[in-house]
C-alpha atoms as a PDB file:
ATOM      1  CA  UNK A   1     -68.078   1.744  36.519  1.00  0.00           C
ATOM      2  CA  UNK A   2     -70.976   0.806  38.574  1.00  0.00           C
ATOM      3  CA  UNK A   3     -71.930  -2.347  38.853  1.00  0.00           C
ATOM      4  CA  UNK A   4     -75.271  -4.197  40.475  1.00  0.00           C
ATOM      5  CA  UNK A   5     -75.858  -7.722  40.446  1.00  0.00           C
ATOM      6  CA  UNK A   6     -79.175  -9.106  42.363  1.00  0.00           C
ATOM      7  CA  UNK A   7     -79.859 -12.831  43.568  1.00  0.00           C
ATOM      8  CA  UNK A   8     -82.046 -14.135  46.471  1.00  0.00           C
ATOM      9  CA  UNK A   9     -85.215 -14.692  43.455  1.00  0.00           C
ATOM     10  CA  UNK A  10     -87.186 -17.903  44.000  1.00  0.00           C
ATOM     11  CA  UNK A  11     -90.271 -19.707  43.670  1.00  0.00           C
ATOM     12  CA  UNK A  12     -92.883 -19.599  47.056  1.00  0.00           C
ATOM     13  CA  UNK A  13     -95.709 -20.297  48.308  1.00  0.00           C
ATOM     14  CA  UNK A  14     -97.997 -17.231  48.992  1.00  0.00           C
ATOM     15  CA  UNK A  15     -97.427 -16.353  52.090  1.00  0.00           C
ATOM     16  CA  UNK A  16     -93.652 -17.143  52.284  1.00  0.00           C
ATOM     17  CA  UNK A  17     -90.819 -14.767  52.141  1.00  0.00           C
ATOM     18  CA  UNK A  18     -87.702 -13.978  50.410  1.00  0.00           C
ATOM     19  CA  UNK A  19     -84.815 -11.705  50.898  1.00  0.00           C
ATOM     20  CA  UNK A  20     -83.243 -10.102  48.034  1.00  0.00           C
ATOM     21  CA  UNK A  21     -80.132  -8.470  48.108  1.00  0.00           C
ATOM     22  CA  UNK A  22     -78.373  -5.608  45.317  1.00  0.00           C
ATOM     23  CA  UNK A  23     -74.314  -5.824  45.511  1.00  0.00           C
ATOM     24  CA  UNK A  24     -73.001  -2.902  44.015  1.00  0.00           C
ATOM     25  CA  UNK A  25     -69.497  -1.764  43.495  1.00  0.00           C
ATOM     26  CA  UNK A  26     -68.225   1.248  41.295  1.00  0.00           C
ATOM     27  CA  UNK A  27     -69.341   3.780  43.127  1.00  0.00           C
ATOM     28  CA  UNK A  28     -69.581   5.781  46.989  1.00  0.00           C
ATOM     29  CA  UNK A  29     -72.894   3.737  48.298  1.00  0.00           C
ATOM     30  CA  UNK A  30     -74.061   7.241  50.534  1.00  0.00           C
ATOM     31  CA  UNK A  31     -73.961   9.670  47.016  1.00  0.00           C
ATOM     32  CA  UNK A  32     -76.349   7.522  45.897  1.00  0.00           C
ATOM     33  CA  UNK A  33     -80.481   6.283  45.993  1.00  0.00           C
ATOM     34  CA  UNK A  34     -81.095   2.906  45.953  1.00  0.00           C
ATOM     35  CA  UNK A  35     -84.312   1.371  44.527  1.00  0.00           C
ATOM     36  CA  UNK A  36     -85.857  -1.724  44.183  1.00  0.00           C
ATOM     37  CA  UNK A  37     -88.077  -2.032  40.775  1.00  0.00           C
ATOM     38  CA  UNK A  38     -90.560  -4.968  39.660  1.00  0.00           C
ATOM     39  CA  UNK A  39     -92.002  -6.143  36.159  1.00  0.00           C
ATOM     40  CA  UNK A  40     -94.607  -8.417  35.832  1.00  0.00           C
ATOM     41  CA  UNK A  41     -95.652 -10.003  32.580  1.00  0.00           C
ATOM     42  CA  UNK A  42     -97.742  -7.723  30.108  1.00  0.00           C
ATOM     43  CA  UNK A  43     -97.081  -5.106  32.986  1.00  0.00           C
ATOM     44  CA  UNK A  44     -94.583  -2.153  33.100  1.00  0.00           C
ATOM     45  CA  UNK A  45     -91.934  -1.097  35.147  1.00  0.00           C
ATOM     46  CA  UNK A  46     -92.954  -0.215  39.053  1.00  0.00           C
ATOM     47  CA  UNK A  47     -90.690   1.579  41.338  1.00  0.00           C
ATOM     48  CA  UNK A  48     -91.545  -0.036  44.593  1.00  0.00           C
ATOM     49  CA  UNK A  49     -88.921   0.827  46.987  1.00  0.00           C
ATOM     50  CA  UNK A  50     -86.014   3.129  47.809  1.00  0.00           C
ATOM     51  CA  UNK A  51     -83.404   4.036  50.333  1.00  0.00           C
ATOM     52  CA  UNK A  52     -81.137   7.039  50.377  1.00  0.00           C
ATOM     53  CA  UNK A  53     -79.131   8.721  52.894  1.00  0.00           C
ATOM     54  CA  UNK A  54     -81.491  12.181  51.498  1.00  0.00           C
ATOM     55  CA  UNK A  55     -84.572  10.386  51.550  1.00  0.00           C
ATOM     56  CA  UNK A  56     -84.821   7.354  53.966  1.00  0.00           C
ATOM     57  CA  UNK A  57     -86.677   4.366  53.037  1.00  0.00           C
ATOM     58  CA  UNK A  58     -89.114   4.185  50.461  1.00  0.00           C
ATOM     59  CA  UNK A  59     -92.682   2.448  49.796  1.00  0.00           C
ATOM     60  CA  UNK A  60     -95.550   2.113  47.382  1.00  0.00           C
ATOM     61  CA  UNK A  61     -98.741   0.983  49.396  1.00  0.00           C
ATOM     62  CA  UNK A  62     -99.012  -2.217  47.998  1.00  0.00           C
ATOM     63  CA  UNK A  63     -95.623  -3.235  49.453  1.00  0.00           C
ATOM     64  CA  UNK A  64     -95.882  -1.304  52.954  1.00  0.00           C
ATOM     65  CA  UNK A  65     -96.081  -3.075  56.174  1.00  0.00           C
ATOM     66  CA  UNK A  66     -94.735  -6.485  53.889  1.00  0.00           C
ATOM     67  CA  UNK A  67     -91.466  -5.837  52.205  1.00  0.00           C
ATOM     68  CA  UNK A  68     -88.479  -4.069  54.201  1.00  0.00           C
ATOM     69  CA  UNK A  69     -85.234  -1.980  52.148  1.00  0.00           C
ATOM     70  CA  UNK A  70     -82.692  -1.703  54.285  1.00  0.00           C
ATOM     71  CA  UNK A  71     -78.357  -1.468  53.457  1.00  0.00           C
ATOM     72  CA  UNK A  72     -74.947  -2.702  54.917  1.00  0.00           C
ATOM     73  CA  UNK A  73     -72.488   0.146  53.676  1.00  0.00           C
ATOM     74  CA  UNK A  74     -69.959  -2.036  54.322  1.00  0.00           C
ATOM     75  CA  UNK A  75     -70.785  -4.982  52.953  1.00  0.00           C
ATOM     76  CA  UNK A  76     -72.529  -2.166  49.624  1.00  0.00           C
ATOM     77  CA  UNK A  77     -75.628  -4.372  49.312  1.00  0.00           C
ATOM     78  CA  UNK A  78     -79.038  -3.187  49.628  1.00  0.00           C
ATOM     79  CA  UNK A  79     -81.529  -6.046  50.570  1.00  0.00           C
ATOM     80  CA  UNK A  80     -85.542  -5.931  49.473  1.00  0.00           C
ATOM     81  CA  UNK A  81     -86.585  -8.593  52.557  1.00  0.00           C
ATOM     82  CA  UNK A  82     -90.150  -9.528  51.307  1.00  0.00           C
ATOM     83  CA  UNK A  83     -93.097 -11.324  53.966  1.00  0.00           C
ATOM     84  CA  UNK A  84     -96.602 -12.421  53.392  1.00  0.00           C
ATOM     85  CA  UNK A  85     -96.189 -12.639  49.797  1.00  0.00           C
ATOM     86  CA  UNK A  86     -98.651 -12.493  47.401  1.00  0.00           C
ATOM     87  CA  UNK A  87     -99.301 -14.206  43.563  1.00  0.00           C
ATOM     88  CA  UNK A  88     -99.586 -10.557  42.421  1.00  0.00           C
ATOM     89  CA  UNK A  89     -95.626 -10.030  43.491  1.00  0.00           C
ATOM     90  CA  UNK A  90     -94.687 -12.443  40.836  1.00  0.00           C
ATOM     91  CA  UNK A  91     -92.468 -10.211  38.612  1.00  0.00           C
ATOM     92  CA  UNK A  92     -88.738  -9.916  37.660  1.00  0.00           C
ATOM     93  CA  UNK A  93     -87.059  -7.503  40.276  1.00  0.00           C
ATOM     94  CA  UNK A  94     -84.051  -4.975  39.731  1.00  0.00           C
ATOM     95  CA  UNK A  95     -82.136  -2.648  41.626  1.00  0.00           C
ATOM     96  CA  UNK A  96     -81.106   0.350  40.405  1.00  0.00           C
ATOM     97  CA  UNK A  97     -79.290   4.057  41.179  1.00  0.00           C
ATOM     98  CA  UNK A  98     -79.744   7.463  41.368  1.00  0.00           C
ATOM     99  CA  UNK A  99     -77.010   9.436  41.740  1.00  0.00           C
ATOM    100  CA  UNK A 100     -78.428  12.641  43.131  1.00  0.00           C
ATOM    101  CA  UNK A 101     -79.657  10.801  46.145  1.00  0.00           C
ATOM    102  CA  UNK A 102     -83.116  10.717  44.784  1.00  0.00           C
ATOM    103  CA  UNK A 103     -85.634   8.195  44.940  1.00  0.00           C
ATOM    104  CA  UNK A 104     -88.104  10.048  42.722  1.00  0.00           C
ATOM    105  CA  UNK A 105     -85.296  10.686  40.362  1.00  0.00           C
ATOM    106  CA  UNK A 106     -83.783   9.758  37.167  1.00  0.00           C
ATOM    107  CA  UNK A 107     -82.162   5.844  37.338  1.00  0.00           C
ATOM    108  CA  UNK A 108     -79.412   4.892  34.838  1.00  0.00           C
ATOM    109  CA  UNK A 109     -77.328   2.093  36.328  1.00  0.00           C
ATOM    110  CA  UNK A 110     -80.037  -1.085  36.691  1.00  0.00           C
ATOM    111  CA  UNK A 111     -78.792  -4.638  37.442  1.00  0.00           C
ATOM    112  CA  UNK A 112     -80.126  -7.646  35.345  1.00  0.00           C
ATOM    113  CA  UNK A 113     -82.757  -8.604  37.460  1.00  0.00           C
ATOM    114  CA  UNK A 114     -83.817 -11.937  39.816  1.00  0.00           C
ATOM    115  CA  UNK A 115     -87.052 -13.524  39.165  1.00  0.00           C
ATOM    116  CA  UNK A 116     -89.818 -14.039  41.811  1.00  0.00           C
ATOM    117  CA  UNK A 117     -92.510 -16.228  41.403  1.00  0.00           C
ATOM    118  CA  UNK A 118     -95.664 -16.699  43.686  1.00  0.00           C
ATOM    119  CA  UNK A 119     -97.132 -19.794  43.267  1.00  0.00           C
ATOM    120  CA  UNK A 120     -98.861 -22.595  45.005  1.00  0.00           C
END
């Protein structure tokens, strides 16, 4: 059964950072993408990051150059490490897989999500 739990949410101060991290089990971490999603309030979903051993690492241009995917096989945790962060970040975050090795495919294992608020 796969399994994804994410922690490292916070409150910050715009401009701070924060490192999430995705532990996984159930499943071979290299079969799979890896993507980081947000939700803001009144907002929907947005895919804003993935890594894959098919597709690298992942960005929407509102996150490049600030946030950074990156994955310890051993250790199967993905982190999201997120700099100069902004009030418009503020959102609940999940991880979730693909198994095809996608990251413009279909997800259907999320975790429960880690809240990040940006706030002065």
């Amino acid at each position: 059964e796969v399994q994804l739990v994410e922690s490292g949410g916070g409150l910050v101060q715009p401009g701070g950072s924060l490192r999430l991290s995705c532990a996984a089990s159930g499943f071979t971490f290299d079969d799979y993408a890896i993507g980081w999603f947000r939700q803001a309030p009144g907002k929907g979903r947005e895919g804003i990051s993935c890594i894959s051993s098919r597709d690298g690492s992942t960005y929407i241009d509102s996150v490049k150059g600030r946030f950074t995917i990156s994955s310890d096989n051993g250790k199967n945790t993905v982190y999201l490490q997120m700099n100069s962060l902004k009030p418009e970040d503020t959102a609940v975050y999940h991880c979730a897989t693909d198994r095809d090795r996608d990251c413009g495919g279909e997800y259907d294992n999320w975790g429960q999500g880690t809240q990040v608020t940006v706030s002065s």
